[in-house]
N, C-alpha and C. Protein backbone atom coordinates (compact mmCIF):
# COMPACT_ATOMS: atom_id res chain seq x y z
N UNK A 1 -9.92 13.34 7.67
CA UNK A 1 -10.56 14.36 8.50
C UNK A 1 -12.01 13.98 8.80
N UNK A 2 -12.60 13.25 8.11
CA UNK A 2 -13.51 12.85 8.24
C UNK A 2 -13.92 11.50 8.60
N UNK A 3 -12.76 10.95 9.23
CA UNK A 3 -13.02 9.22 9.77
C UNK A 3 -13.66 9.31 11.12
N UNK A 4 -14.48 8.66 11.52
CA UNK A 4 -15.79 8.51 12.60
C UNK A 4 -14.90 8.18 14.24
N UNK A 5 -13.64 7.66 13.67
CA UNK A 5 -12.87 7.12 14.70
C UNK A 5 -11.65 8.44 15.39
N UNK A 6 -11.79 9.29 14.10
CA UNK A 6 -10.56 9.97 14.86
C UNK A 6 -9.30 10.16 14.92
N UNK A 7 -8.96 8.62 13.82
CA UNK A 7 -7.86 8.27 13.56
C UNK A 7 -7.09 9.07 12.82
N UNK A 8 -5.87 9.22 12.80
CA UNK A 8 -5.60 9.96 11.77
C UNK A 8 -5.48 9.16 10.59
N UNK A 9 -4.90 9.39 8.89
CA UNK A 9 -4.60 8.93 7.89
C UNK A 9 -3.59 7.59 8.07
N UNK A 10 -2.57 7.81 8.69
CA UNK A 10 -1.57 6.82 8.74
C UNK A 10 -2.00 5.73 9.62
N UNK A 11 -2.98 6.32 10.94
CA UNK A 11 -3.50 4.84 11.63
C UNK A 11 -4.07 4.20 10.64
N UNK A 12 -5.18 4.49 10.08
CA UNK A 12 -6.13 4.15 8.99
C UNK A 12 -5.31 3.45 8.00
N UNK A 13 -4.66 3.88 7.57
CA UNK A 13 -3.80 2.86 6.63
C UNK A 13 -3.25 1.94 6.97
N UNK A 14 -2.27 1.86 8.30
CA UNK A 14 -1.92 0.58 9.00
C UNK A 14 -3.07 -0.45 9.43
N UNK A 15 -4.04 0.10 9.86
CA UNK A 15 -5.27 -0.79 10.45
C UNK A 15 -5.53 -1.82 8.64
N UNK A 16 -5.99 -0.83 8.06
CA UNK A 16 -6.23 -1.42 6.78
C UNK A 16 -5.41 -2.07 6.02
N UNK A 17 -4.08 -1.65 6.27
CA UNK A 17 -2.89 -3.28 5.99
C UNK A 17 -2.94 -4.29 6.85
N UNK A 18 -3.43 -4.38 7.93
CA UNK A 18 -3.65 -5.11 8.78
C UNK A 18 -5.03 -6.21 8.48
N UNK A 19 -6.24 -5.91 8.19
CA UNK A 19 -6.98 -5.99 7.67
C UNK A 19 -7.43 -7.08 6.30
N UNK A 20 -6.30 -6.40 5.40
CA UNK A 20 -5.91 -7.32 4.11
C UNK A 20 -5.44 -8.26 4.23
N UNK A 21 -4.63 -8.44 5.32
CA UNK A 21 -3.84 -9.19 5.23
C UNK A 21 -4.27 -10.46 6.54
N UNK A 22 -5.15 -9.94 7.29
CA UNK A 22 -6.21 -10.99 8.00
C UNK A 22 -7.29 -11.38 7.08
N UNK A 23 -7.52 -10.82 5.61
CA UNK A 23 -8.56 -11.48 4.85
C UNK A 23 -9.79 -10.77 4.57
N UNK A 24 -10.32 -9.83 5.46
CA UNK A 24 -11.14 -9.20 5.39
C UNK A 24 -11.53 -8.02 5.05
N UNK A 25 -10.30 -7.48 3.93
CA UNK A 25 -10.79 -6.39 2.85
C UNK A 25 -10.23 -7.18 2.06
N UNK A 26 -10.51 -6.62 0.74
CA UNK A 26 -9.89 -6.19 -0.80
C UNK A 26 -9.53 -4.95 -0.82
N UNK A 27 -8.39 -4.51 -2.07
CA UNK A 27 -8.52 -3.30 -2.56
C UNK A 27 -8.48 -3.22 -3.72
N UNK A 28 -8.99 -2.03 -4.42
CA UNK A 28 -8.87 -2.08 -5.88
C UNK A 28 -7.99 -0.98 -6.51
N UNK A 29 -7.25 -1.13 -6.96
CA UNK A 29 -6.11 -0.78 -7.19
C UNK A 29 -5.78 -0.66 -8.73
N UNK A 30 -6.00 0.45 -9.36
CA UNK A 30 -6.02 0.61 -10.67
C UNK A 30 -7.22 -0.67 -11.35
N UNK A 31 -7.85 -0.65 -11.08
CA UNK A 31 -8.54 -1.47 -11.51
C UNK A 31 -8.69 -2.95 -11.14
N UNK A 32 -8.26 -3.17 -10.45
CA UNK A 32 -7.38 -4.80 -10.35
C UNK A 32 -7.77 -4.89 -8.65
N UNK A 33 -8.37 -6.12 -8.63
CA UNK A 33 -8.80 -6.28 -7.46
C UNK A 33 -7.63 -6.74 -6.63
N UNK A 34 -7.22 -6.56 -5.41
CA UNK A 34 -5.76 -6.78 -4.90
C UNK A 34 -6.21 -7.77 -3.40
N UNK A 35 -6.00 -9.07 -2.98
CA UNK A 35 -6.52 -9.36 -1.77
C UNK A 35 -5.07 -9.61 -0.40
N UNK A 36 -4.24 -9.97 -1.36
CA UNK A 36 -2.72 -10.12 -0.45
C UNK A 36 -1.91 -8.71 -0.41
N UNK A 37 -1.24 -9.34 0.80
CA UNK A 37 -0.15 -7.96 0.98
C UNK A 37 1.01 -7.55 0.09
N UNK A 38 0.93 -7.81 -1.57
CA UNK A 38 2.12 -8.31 -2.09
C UNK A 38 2.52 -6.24 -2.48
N UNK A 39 3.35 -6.32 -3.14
CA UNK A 39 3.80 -4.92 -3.84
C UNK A 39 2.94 -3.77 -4.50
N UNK A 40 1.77 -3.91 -5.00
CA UNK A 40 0.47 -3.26 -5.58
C UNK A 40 0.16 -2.99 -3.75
N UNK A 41 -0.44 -3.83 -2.92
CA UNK A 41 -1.22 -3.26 -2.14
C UNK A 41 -0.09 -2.24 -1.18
N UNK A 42 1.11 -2.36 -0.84
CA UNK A 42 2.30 -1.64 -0.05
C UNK A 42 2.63 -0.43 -0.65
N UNK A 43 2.58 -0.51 -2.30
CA UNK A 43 2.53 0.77 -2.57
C UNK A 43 1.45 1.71 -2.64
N UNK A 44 -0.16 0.92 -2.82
CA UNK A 44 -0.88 2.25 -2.25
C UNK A 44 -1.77 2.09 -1.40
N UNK A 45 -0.82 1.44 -0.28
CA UNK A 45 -0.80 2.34 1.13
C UNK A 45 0.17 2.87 1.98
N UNK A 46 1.17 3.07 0.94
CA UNK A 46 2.33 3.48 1.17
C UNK A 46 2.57 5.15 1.92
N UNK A 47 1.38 6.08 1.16
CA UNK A 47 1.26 7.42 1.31
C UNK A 47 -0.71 7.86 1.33
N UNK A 48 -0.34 8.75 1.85
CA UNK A 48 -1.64 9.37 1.83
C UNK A 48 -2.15 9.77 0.37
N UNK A 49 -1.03 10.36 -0.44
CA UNK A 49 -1.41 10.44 -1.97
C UNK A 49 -2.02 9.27 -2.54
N UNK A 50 -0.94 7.70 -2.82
CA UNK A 50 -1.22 6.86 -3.01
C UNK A 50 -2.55 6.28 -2.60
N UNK A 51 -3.11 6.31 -1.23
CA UNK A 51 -4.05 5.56 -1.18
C UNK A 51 -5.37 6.47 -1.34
N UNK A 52 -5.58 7.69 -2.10
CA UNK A 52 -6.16 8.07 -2.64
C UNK A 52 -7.03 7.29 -3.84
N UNK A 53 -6.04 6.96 -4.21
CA UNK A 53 -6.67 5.97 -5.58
C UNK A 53 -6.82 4.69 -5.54
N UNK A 54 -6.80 4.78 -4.06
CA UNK A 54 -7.61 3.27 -4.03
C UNK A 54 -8.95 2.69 -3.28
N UNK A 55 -9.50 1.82 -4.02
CA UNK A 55 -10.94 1.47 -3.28
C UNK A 55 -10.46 0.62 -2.45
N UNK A 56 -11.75 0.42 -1.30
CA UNK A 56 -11.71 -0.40 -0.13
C UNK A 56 -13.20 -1.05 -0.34
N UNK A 57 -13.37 -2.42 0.26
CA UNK A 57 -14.41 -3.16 0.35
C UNK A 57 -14.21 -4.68 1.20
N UNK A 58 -14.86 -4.75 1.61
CA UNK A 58 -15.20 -6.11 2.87
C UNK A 58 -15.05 -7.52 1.65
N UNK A 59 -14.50 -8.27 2.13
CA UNK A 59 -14.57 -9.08 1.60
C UNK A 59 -15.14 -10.22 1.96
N UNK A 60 -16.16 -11.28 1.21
CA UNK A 60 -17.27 -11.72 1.44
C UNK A 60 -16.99 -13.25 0.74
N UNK A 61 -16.22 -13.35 -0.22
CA UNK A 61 -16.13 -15.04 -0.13
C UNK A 61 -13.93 -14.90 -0.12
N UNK A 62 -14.37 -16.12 0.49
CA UNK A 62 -12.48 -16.52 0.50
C UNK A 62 -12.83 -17.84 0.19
N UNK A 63 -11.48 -18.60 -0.43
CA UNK A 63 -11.35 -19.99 -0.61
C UNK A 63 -11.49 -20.74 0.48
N UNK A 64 -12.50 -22.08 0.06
CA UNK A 64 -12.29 -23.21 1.13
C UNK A 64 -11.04 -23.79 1.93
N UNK A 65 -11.08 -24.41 3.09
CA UNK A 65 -10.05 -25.24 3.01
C UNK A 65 -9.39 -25.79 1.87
N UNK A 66 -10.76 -26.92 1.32
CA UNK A 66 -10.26 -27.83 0.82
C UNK A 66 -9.34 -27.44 -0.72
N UNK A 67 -9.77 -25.77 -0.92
CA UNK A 67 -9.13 -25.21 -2.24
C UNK A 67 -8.01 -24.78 -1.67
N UNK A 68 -7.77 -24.64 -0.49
CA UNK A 68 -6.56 -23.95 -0.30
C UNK A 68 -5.10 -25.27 -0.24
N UNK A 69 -6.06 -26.09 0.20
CA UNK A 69 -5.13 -27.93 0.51
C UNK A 69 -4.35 -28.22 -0.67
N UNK A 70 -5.61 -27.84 -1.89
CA UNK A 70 -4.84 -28.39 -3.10
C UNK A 70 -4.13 -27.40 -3.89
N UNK A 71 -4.69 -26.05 -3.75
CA UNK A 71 -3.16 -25.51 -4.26
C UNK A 71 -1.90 -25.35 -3.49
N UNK A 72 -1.55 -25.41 -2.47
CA UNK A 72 -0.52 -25.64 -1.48
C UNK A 72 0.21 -27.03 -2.08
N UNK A 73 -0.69 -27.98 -2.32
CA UNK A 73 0.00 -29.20 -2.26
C UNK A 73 0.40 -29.24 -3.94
N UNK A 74 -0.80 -28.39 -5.43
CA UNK A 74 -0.29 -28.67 -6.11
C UNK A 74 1.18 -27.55 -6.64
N UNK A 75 1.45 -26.08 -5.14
CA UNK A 75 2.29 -25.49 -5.80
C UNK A 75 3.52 -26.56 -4.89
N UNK A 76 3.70 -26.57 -3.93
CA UNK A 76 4.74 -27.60 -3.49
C UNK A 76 5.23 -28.53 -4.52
N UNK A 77 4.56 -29.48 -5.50
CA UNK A 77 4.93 -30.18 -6.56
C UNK A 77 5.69 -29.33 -7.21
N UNK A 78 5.32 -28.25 -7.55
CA UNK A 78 5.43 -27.31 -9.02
C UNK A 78 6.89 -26.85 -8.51
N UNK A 79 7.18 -26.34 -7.25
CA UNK A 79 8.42 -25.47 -6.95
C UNK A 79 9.41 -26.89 -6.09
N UNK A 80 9.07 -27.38 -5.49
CA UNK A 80 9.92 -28.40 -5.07
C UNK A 80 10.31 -27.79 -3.38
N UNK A 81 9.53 -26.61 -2.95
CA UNK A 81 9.80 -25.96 -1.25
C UNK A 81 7.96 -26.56 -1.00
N UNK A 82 8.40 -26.60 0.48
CA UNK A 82 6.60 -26.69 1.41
C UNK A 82 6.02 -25.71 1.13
N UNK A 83 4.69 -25.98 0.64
CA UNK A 83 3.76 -24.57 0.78
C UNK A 83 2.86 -24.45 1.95
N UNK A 84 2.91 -24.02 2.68
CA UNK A 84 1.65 -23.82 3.89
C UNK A 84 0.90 -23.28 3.19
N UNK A 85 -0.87 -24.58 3.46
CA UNK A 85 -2.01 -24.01 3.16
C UNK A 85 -2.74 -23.05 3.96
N UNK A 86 -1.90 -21.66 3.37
CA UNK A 86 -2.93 -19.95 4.12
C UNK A 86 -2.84 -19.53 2.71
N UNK A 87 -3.77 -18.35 2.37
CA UNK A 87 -4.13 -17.89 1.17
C UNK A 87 -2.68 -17.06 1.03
N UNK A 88 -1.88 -16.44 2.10
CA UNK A 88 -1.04 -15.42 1.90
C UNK A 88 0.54 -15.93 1.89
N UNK A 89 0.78 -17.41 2.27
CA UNK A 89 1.37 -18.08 1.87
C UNK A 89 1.76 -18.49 0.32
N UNK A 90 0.00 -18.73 -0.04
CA UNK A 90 -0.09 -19.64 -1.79
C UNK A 90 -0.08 -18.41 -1.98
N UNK A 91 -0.07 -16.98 -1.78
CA UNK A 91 -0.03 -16.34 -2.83
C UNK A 91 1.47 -15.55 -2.98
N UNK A 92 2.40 -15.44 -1.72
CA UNK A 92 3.82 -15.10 -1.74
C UNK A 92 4.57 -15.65 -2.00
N UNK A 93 4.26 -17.56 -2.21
CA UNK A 93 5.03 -18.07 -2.96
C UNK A 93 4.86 -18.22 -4.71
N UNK A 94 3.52 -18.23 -4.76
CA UNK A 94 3.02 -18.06 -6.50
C UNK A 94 3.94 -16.66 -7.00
N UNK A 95 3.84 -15.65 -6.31
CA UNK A 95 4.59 -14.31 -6.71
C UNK A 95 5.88 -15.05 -7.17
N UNK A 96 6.55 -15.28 -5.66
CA UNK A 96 8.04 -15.87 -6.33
C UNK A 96 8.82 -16.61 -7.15
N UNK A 97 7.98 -17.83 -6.96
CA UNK A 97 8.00 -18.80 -8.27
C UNK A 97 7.56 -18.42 -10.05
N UNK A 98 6.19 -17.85 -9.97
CA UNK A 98 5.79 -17.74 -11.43
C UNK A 98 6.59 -16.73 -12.18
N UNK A 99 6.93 -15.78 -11.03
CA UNK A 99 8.25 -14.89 -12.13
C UNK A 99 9.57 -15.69 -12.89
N UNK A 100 10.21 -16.52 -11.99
CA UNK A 100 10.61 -17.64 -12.50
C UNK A 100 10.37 -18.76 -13.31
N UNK A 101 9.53 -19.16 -13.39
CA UNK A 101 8.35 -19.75 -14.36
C UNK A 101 8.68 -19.01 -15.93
N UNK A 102 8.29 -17.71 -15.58
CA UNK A 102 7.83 -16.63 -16.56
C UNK A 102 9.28 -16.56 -17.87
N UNK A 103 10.53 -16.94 -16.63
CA UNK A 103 11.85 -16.37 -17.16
C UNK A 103 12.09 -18.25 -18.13
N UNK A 104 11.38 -18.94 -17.21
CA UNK A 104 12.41 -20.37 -17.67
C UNK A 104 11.72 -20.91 -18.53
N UNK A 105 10.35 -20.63 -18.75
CA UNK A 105 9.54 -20.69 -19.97
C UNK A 105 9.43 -19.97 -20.91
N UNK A 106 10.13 -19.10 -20.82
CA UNK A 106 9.50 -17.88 -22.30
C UNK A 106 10.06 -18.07 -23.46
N UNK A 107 10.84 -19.14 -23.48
CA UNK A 107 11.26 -19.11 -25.24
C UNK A 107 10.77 -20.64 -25.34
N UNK A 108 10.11 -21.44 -24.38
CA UNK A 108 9.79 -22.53 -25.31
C UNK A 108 8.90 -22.46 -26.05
N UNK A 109 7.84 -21.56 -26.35
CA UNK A 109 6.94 -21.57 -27.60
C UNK A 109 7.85 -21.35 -28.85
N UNK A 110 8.95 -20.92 -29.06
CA UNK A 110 9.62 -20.47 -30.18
C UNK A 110 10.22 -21.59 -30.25
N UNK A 111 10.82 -22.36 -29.11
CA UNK A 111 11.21 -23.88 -29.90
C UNK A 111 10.82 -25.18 -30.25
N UNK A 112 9.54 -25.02 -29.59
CA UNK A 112 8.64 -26.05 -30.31
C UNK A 112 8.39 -25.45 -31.84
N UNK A 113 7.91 -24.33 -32.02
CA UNK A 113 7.59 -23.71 -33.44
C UNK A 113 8.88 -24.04 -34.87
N UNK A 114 10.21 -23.48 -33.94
CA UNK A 114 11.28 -23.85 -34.37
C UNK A 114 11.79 -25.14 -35.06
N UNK A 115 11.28 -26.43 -33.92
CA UNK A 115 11.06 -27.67 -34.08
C UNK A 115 9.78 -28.13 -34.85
N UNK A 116 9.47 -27.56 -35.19
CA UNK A 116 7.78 -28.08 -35.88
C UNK A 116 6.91 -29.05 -34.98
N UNK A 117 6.96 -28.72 -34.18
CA UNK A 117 6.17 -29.59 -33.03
C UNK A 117 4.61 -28.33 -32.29
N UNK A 118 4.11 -29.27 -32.36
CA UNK A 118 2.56 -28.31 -31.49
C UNK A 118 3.32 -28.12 -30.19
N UNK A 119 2.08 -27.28 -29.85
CA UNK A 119 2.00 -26.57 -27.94
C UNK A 119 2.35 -25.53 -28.44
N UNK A 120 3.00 -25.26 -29.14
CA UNK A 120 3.38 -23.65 -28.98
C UNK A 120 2.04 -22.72 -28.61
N UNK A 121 0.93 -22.91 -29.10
CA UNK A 121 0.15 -21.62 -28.45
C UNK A 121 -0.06 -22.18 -26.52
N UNK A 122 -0.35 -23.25 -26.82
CA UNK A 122 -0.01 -23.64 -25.28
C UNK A 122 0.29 -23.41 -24.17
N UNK A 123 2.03 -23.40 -24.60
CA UNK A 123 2.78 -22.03 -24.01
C UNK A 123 2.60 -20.74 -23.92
N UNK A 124 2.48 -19.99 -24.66
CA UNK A 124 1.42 -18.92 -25.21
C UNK A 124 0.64 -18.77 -23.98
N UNK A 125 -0.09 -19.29 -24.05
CA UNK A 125 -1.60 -19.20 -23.37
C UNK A 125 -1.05 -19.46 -21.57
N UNK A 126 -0.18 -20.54 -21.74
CA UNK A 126 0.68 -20.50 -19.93
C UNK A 126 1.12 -19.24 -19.33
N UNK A 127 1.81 -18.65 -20.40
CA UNK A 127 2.61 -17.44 -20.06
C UNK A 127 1.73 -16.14 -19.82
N UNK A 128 0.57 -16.51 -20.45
CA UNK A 128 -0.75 -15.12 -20.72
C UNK A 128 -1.02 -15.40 -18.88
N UNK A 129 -1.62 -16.37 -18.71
CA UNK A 129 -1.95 -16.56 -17.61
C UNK A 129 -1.11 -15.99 -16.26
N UNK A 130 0.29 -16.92 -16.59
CA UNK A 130 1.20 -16.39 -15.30
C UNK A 130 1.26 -14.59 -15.06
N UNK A 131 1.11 -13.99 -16.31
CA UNK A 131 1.09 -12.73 -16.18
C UNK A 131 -0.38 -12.08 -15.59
N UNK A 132 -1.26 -12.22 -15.95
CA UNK A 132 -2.68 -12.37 -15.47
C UNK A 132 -2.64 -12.98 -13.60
N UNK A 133 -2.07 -13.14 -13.66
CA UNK A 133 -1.79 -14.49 -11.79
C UNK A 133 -0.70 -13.22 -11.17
N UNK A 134 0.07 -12.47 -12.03
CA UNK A 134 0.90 -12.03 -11.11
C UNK A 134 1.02 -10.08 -11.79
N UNK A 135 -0.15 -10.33 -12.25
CA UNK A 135 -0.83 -8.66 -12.42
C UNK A 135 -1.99 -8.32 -11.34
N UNK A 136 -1.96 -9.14 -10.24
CA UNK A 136 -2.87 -8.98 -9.12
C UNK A 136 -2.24 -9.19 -8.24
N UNK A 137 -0.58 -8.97 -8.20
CA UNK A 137 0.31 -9.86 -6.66
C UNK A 137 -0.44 -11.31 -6.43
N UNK A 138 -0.42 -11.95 -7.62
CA UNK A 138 -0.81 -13.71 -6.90
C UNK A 138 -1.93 -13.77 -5.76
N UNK A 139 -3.15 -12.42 -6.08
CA UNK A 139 -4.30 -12.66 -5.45
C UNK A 139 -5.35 -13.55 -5.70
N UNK A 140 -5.65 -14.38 -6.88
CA UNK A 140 -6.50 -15.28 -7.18
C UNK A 140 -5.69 -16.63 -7.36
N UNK A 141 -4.39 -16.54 -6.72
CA UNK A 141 -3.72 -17.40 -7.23
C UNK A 141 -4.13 -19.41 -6.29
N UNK A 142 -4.70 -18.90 -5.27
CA UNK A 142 -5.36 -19.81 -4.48
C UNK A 142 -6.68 -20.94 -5.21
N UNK A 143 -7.28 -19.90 -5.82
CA UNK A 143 -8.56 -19.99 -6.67
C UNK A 143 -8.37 -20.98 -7.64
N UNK A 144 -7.09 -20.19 -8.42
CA UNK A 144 -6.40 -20.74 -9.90
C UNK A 144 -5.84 -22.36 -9.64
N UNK A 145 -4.95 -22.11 -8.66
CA UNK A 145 -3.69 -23.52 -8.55
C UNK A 145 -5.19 -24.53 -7.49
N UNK A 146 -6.00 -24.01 -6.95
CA UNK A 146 -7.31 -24.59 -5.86
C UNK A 146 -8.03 -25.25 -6.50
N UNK A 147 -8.40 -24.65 -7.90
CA UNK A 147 -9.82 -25.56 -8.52
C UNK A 147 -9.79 -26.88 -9.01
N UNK A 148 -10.72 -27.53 -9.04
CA UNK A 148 -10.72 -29.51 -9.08
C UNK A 148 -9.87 -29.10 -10.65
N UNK A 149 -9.92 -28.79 -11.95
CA UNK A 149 -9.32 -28.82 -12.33
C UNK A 149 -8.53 -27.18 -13.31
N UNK A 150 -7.33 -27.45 -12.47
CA UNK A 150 -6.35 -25.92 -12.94
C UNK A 150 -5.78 -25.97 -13.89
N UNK A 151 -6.03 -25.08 -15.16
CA UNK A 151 -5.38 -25.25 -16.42
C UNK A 151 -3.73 -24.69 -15.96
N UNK A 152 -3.90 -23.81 -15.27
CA UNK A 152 -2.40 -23.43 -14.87
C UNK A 152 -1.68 -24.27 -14.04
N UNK A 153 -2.07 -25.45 -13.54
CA UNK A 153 -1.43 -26.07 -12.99
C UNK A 153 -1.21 -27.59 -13.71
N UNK A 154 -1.88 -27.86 -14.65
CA UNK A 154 -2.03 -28.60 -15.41
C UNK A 154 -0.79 -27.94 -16.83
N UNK A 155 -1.24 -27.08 -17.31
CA UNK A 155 0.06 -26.52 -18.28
C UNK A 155 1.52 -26.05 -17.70
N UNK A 156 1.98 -25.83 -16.56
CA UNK A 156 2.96 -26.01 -15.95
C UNK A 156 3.68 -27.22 -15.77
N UNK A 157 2.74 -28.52 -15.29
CA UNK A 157 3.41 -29.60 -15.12
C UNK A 157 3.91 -30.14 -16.58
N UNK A 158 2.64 -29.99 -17.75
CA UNK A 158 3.11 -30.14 -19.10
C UNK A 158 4.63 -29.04 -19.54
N UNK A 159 4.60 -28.22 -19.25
CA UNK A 159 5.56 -27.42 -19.54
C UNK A 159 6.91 -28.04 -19.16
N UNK A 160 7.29 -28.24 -17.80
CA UNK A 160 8.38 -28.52 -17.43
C UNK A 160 8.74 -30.00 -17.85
N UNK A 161 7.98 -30.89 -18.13
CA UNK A 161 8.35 -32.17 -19.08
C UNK A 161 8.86 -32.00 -20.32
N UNK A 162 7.94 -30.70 -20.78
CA UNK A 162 8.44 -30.99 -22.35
C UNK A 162 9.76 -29.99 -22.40
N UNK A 163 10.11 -29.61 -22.00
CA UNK A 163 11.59 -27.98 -21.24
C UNK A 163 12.51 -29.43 -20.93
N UNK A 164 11.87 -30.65 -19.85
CA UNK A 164 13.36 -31.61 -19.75
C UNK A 164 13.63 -31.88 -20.72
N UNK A 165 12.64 -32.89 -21.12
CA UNK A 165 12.66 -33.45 -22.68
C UNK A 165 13.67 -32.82 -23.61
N UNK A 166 13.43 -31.57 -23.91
CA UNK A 166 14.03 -30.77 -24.79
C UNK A 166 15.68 -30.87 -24.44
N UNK A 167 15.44 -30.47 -23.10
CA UNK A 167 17.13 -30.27 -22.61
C UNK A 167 17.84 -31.51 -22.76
N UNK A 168 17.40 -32.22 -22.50
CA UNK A 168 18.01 -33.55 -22.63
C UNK A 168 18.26 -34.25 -23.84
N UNK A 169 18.78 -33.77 -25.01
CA UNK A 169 18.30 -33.78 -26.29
C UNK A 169 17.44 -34.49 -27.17
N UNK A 170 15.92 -34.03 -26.30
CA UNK A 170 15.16 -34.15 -27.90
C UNK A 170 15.51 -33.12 -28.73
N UNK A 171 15.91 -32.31 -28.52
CA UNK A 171 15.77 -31.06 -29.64
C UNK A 171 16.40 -31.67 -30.59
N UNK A 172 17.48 -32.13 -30.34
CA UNK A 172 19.08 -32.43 -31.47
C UNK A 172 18.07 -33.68 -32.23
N UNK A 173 17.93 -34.64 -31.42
CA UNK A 173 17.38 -36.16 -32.48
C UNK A 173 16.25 -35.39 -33.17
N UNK A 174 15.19 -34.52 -33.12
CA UNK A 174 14.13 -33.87 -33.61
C UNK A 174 14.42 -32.91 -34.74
N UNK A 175 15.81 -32.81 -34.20
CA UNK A 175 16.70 -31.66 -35.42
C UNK A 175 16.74 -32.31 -36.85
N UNK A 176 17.59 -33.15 -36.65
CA UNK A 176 18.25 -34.73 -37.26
C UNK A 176 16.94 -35.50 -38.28
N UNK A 177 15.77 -36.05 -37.30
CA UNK A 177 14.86 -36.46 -38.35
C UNK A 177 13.84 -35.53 -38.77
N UNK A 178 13.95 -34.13 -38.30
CA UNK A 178 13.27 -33.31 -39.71
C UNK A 178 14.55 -33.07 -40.97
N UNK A 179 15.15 -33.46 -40.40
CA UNK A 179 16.30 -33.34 -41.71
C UNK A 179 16.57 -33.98 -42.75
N UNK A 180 16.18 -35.93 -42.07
CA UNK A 180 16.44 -37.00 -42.38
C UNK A 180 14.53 -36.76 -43.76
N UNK A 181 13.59 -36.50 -42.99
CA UNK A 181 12.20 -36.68 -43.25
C UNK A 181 12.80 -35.34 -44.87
N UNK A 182 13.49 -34.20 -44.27
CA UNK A 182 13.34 -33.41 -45.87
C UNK A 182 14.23 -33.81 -46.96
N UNK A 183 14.93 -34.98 -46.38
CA UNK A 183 16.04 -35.46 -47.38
C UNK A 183 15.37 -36.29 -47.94
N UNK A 184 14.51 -37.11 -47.12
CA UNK A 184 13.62 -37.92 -48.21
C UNK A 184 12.69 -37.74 -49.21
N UNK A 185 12.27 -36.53 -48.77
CA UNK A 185 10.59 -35.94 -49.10
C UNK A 185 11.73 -35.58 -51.00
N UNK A 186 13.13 -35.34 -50.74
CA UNK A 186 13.29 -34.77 -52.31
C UNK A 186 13.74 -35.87 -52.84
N UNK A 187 13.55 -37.45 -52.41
CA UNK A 187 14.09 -38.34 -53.60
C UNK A 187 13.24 -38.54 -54.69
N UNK A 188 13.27 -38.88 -55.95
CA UNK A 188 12.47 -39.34 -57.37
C UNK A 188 11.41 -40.15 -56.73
N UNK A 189 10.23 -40.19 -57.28
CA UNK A 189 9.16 -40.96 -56.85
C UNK A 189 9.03 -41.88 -57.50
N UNK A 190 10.50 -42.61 -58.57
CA UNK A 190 10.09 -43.81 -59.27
C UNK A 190 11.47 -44.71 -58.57
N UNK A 191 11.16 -46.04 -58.86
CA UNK A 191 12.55 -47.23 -58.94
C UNK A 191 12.77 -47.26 -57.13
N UNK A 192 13.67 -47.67 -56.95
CA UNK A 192 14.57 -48.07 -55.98
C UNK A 192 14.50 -46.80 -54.73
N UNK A 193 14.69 -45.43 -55.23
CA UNK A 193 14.45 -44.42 -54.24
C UNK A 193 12.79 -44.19 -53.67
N UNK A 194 12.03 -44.09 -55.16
CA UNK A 194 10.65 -44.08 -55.21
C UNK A 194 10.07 -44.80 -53.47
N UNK A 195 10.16 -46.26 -53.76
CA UNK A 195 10.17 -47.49 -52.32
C UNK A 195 10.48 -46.81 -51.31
N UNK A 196 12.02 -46.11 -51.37
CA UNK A 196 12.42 -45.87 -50.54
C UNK A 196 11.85 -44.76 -49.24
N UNK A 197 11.58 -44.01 -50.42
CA UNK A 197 10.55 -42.59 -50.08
C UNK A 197 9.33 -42.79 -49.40
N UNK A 198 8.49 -44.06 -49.84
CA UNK A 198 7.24 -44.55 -49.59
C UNK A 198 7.28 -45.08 -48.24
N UNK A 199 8.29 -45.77 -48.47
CA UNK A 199 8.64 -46.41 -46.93
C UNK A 199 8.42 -45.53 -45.34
């Protein structure tokens, strides 16, 4: 009732999805700064209730080219589809992929642990992130997969090596010589086994 333009509520909200999604707002949205059109920003501007509770503001830095080049090119590696370098691109495909990510990684910290092998917080710390990347609809996700060097894009590529690895059975031979290593660890430490043990 009080917009300068006249508009009613629902223009105002379309203009302003319009807007976001050319780059030149943010919204804040329970707290959480929102810059793509993903599911957070559709639902509140979904209703006049909804977008009650949300802030609006101009937005004043966006990623470079050259940040946008390299996360495009380093999520293309990561998913194995083209990424077009636009921010709303890297960030509708980060949505789609890291939930997947989220599902095909979540028990390898328990089997490295399982296995007595490090990374497990690693993983840990991958998975903190992907959730963090996709508790904003994959709005900083340009930034994240963009910078000269991305821990999330860097612990992903580690991730899915050590996930083949595994599948391909390291797990089983890793099974085998912690087995072989506790069968030894209980022989006598004198004579003929003693050597053996030392060995």
């Amino acid at each position: 009732s009080n917009d300068p333009f006249g508009w009613s509520p629902d223009t105002t909200r379309y203009v302003l999805a319009a807007m976001l999604m050319a780059g030149e707002i943010k919204l804040t949205v329970a707290g959480r700064e929102v810059t793509t059109a993903g599911p957070q920003a559709i639902d509140a501007l979904k209703t006049n209730n909804s977008f009650r509770q949300v802030g609006v503001s101009l937005r004043l830095e966006r990623p470079s080219n050259e940040t946008l080049s390299r996360a495009a090119q380093r999520l293309t590696e990561l998913v194995g589809d083209t990424v077009i370098p636009l921010e709303q691109e890297i960030s509708k495909a980060t949505a789609k992929h890291f939930t997947q990510f989220q599902l095909e990684y979540g028990n390898l910290s328990e089997r490295l642990s399982r296995l007595g092998l490090g990374g497990s917080e690693r993983v840990k710390s991958m998975n903190q992130e992907l959730a963090d990347v996709l508790f904003t609809d994959a709005s900083d996700a340009p930034q994240r997969l963009g910078a000269e060097d991305s821990s999330i894009y860097n612990n992903l590529k580690w991730a899915s090596e050590v996930k083949r690895a595994l599948d391909n059975g390291l797990d089983t031979t890793l099974d085998e010589l912690q087995r072989h290593r506790a069968e030894i660890a209980q022989l006598p430490d004198t004579g003929i086994p003693g050597d053996l043990r030392r060995d």
